[in-house]
N, C-alpha and C. Protein backbone atom coordinates (compact mmCIF):
# COMPACT_ATOMS: atom_id res chain seq x y z
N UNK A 1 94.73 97.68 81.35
CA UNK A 1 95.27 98.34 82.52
C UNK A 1 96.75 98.01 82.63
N UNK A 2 97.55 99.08 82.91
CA UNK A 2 99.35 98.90 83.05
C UNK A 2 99.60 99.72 84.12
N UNK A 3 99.92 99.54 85.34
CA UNK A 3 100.58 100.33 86.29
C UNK A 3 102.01 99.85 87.20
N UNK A 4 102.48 100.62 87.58
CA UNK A 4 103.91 100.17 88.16
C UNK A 4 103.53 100.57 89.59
N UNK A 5 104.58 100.61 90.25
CA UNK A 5 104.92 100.36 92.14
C UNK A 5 106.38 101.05 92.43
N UNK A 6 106.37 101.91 93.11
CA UNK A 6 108.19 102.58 93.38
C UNK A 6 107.77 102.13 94.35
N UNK A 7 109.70 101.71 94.55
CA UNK A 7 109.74 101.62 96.20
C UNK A 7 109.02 102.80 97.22
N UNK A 8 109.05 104.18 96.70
CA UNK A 8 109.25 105.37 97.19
C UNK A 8 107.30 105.27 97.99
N UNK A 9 106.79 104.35 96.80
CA UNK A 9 105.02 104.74 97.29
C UNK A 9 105.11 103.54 98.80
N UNK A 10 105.92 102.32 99.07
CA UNK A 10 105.73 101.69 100.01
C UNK A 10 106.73 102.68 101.21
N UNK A 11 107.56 102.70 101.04
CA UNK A 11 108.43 103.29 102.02
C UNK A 11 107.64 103.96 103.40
N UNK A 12 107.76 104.01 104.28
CA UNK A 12 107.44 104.80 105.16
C UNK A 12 108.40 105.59 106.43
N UNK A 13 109.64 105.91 106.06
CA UNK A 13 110.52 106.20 107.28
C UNK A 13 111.70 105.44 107.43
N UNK A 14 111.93 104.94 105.97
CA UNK A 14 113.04 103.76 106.78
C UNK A 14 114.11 105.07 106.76
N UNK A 15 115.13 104.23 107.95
CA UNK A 15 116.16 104.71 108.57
C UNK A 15 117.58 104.23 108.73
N UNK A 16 118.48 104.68 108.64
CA UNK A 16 119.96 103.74 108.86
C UNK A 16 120.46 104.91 109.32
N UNK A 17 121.49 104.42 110.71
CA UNK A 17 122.49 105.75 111.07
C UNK A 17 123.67 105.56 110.34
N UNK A 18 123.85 104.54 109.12
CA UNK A 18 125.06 104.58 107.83
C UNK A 18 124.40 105.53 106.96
N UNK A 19 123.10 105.14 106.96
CA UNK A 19 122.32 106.20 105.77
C UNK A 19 122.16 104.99 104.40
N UNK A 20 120.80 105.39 103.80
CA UNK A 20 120.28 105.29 102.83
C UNK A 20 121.12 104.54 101.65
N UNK A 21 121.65 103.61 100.78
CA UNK A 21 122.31 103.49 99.57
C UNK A 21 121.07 103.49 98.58
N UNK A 22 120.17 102.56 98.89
CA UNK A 22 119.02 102.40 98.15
C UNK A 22 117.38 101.60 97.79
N UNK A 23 116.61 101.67 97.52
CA UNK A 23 115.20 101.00 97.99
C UNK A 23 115.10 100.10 96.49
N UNK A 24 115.07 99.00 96.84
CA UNK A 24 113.92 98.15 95.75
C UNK A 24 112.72 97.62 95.50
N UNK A 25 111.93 96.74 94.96
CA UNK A 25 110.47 96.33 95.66
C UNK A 25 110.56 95.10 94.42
N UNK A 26 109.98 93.78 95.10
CA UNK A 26 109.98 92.78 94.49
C UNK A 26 108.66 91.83 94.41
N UNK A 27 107.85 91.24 93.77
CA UNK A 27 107.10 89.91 94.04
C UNK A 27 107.70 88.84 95.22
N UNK A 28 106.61 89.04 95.97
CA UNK A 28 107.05 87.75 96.69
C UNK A 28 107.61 86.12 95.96
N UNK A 29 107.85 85.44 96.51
CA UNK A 29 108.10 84.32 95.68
C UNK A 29 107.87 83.01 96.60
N UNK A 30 107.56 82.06 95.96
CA UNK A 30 106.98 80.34 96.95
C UNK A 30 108.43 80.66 97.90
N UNK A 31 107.83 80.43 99.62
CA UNK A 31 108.93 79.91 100.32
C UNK A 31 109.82 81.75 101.29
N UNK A 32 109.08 82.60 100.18
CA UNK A 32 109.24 84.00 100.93
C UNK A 32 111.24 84.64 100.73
N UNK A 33 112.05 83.71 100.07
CA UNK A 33 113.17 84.24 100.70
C UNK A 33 113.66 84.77 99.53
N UNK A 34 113.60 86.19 99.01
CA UNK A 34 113.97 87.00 97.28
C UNK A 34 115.37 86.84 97.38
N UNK A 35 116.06 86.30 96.53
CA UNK A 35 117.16 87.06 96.34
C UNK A 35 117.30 88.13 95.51
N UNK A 36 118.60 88.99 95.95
CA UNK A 36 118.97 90.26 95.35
C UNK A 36 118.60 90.77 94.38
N UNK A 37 118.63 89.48 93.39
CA UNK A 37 118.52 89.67 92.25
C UNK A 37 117.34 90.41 91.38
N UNK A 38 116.11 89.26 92.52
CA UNK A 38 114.73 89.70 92.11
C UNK A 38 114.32 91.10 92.21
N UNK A 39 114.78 91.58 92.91
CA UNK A 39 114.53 93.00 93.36
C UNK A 39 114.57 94.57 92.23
N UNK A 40 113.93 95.44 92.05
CA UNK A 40 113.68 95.98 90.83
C UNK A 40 113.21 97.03 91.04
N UNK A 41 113.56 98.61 90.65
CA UNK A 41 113.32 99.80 90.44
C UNK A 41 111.52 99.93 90.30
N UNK A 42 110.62 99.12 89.53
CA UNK A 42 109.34 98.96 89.60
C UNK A 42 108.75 97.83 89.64
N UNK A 43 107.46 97.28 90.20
CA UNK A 43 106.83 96.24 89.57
C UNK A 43 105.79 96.59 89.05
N UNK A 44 105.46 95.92 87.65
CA UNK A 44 104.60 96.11 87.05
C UNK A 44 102.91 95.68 86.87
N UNK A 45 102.23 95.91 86.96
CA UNK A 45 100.70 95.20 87.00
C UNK A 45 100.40 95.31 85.87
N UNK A 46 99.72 94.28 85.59
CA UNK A 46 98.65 94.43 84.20
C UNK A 46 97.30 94.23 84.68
N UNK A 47 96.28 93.59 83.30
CA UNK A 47 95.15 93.54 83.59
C UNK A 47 94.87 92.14 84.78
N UNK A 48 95.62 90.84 84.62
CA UNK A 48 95.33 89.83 85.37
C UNK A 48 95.46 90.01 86.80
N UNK A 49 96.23 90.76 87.22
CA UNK A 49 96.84 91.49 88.62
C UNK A 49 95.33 92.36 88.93
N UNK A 50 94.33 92.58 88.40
CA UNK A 50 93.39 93.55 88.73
C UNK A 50 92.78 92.58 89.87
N UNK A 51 92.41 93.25 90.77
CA UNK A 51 91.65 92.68 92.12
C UNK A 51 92.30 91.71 92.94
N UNK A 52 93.38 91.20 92.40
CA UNK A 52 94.39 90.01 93.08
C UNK A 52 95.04 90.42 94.68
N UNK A 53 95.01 90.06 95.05
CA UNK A 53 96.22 90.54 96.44
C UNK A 53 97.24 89.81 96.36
N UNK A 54 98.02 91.04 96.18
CA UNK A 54 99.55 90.69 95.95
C UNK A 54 100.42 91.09 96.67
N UNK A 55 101.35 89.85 97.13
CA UNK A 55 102.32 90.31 98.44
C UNK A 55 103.41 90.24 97.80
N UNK A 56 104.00 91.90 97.98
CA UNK A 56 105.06 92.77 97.62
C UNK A 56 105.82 92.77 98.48
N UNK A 57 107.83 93.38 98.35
CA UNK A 57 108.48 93.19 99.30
C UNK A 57 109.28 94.66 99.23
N UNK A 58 109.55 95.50 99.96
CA UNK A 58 110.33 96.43 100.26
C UNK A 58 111.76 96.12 100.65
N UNK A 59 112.56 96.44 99.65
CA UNK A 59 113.99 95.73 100.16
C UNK A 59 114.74 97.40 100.39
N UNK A 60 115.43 97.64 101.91
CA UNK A 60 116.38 98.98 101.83
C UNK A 60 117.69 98.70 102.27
N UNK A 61 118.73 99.14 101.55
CA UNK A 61 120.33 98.99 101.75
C UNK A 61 120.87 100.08 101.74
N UNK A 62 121.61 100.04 103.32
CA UNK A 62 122.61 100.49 103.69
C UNK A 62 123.80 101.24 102.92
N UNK A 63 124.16 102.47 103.33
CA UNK A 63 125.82 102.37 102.82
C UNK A 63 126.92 101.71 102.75
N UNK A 64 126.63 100.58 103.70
CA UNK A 64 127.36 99.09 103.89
C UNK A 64 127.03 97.61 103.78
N UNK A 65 126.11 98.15 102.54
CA UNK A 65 125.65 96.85 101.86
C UNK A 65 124.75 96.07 102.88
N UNK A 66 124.20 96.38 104.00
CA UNK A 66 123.41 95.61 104.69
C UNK A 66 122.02 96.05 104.14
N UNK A 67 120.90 95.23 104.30
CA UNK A 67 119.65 95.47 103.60
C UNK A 67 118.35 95.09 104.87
N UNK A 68 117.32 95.24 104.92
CA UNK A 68 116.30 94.86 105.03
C UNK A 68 115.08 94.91 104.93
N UNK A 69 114.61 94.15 104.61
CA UNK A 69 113.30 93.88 103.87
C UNK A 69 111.44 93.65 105.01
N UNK A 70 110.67 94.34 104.32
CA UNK A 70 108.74 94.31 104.81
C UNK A 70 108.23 94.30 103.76
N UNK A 71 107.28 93.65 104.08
CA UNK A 71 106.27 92.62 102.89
C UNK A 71 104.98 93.54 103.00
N UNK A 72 104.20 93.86 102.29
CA UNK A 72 102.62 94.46 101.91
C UNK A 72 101.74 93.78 100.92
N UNK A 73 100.80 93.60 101.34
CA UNK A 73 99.63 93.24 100.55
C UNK A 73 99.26 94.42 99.59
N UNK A 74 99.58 94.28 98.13
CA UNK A 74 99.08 95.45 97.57
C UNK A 74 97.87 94.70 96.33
N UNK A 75 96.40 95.79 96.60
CA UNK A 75 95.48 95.04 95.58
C UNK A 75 95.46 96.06 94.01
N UNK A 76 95.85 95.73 92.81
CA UNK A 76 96.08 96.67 91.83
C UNK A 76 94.03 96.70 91.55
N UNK A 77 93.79 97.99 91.27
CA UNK A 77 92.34 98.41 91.04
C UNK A 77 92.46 98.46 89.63
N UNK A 78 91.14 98.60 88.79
CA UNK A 78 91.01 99.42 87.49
C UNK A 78 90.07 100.17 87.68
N UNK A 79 90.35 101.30 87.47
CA UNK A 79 89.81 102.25 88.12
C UNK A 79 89.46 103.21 86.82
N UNK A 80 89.29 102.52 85.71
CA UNK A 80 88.83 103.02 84.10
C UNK A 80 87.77 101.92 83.66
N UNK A 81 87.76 100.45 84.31
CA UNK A 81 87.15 99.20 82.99
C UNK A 81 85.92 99.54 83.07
N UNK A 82 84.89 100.38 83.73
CA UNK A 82 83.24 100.65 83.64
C UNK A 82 83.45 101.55 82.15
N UNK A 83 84.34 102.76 82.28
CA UNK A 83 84.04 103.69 81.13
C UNK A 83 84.99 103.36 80.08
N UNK A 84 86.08 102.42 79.97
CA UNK A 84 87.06 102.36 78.55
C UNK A 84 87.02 100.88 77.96
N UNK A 85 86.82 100.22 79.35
CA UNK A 85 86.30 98.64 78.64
C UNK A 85 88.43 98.32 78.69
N UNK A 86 89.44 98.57 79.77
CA UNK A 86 90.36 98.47 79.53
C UNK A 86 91.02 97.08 79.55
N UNK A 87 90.57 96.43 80.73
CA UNK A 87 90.54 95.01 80.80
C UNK A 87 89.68 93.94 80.07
């Protein structure tokens, strides 16, 4: 099993009256506080991620470089291993 995460599937409405620059989505990390860095166009799941609950982070920035970030519990399924044996 291999699946990814866009910011675009957590998003729900975010808003800025600067407007939009751009969305990332990250792994949480011990202690909760991501930097910039961590932050990434997708995250990826494999097979060990299957059934896990995993707390994900929605990071959105501003046209003026201001950002902020909401956390989700996301559980990755396999939703093939009865009929392909993928995991």
């Amino acid at each position: 099993m291999e699946a990814y995460l866009l910011p675009s599937l957590l998003n729900d409405g975010s808003f800025d009256g600067c407007g939009i620059d751009g969305m990332k989505v990250a792994r949480m990390v011990v202690g909760g506080l991501i930097p910039d860095s961590n932050f990434v166009s997708s995250i990826d799941f494999n097979c060990a991620d299957a059934g896990r609950t995993i707390m994900v982070a929605l990071r959105v920035w501003d046209t003026n470089g201001n950002s902020n970030s909401c956390m989700v519990n996301v559980i990755p399924q396999d939703k093939h291993a009865k009929n392909f044996m993928s995991c």
